[in-house]
C-alpha atoms as a PDB file:
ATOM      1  CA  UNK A   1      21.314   4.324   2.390  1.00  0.00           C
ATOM      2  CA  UNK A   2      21.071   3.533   5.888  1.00  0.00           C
ATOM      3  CA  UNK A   3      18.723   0.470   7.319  1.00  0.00           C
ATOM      4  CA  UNK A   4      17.052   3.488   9.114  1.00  0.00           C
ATOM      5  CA  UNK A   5      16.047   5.330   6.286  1.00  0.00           C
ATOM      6  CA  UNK A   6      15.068   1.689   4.204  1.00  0.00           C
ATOM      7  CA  UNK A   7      13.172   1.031   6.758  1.00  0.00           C
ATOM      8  CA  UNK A   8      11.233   4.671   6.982  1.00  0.00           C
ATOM      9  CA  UNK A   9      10.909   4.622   2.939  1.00  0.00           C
ATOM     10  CA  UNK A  10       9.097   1.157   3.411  1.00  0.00           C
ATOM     11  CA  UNK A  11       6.806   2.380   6.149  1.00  0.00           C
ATOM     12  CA  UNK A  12       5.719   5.856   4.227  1.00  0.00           C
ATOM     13  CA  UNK A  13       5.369   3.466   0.841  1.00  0.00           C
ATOM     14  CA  UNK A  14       3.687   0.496   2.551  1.00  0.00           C
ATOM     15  CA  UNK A  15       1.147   2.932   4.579  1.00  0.00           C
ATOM     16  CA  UNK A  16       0.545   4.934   0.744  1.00  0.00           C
ATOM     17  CA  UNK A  17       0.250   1.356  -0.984  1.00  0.00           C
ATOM     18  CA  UNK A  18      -2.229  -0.172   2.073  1.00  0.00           C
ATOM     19  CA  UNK A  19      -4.674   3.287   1.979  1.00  0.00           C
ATOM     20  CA  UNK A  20      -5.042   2.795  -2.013  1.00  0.00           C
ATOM     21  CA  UNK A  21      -5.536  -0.769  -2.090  1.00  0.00           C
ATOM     22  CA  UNK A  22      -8.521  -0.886   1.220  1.00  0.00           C
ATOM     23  CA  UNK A  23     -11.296   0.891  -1.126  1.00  0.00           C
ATOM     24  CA  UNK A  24     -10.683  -2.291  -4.089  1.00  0.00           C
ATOM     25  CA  UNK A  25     -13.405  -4.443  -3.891  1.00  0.00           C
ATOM     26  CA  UNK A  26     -15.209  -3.491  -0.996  1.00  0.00           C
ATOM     27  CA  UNK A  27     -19.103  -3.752  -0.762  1.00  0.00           C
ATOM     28  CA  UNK A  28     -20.617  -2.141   1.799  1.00  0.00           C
ATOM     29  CA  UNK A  29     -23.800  -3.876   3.820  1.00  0.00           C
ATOM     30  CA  UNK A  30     -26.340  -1.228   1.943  1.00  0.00           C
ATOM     31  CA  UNK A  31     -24.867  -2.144  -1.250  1.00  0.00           C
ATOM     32  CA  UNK A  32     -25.319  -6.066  -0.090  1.00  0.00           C
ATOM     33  CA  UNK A  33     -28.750  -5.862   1.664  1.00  0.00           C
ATOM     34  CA  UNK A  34     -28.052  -6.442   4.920  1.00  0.00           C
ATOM     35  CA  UNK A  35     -27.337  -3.690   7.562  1.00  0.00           C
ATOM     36  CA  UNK A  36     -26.231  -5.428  10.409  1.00  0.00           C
ATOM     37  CA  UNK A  37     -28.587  -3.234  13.688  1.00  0.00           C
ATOM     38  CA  UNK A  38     -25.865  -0.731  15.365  1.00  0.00           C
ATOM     39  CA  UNK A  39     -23.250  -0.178  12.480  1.00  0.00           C
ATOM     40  CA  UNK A  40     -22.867   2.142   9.584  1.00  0.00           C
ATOM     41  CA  UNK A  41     -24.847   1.106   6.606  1.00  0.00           C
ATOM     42  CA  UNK A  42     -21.111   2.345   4.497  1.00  0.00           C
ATOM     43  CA  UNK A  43     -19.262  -0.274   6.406  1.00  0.00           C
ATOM     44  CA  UNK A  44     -17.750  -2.988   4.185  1.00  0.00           C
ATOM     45  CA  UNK A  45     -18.861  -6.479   4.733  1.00  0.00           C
ATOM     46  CA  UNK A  46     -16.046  -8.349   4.869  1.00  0.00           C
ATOM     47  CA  UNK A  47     -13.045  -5.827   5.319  1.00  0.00           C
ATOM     48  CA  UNK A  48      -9.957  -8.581   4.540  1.00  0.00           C
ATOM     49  CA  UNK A  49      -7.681  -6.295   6.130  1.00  0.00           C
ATOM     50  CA  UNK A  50      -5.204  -9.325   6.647  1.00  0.00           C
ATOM     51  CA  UNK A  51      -5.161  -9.625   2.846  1.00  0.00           C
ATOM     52  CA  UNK A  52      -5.514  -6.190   2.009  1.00  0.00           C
ATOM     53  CA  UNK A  53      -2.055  -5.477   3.996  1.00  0.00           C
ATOM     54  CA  UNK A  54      -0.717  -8.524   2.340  1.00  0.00           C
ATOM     55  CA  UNK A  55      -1.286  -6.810  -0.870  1.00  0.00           C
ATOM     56  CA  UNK A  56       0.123  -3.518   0.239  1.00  0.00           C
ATOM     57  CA  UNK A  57       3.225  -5.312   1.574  1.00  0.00           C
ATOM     58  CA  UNK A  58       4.074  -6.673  -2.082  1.00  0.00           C
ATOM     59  CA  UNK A  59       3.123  -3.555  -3.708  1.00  0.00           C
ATOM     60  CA  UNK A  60       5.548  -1.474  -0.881  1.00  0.00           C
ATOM     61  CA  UNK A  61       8.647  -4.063  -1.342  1.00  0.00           C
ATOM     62  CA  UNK A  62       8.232  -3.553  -4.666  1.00  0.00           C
ATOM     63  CA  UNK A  63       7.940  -0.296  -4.985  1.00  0.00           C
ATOM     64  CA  UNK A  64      11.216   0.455  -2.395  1.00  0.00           C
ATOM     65  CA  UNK A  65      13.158  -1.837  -4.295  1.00  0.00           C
ATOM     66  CA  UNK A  66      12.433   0.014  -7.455  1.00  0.00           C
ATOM     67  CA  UNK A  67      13.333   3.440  -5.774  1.00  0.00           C
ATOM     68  CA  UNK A  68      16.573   1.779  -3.661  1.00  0.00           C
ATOM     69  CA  UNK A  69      17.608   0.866  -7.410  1.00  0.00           C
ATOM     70  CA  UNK A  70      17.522   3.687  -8.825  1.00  0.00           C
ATOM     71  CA  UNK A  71      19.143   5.164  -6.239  1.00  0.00           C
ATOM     72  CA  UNK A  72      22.502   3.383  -6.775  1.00  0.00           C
ATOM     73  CA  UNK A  73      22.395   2.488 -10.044  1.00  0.00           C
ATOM     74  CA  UNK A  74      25.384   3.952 -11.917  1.00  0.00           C
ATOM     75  CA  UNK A  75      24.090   4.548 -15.468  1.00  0.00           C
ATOM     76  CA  UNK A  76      20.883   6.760 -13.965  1.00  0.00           C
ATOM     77  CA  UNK A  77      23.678   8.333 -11.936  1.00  0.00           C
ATOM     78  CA  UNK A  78      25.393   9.427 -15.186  1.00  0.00           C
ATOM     79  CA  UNK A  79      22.443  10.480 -17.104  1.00  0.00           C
ATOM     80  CA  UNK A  80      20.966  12.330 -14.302  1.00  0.00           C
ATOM     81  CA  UNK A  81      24.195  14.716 -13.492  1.00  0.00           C
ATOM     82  CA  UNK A  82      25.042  15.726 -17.752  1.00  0.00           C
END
């Protein structure tokens, strides 16, 4: 595989990993008790979005590493083409 395509598998896995993991663990300021006067009452908090794409960046290097394996591995090669 080319760096070009790594690199596009990482971004469509990283930007799949980073919208599953921003719902984990959010409370919203209803659900805490205190709306803050001009915002949403569904709006989380404290977002972490620094750790939150932290997460997603492990769980995407992961995740393209897994697939980039079995990619080239030889022995899925042969069991996939009997």
């Amino acid at each position: 595989m080319q760096i070009g395509s790594i690199l596009a598998v990482f971004f469509v896995v990283w930007w799949l990993s980073f919208v599953a993991v921003l719902p984990i663990g959010n409370r919203s300021q209803a659900e805490a008790g205190h709306v803050v006067a001009g915002t949403d009452p569904a709006a989380p908090v404290t977002p972490r979005v620094l750790l939150r794409a932290l997460i997603a960046t492990g769980i995407a290097i992961v995740l393209t590493a897994l697939l980039l394996w079995s990619l080239t591995n030889e022995t899925l090669h042969y069991y996939w083409n009997r």
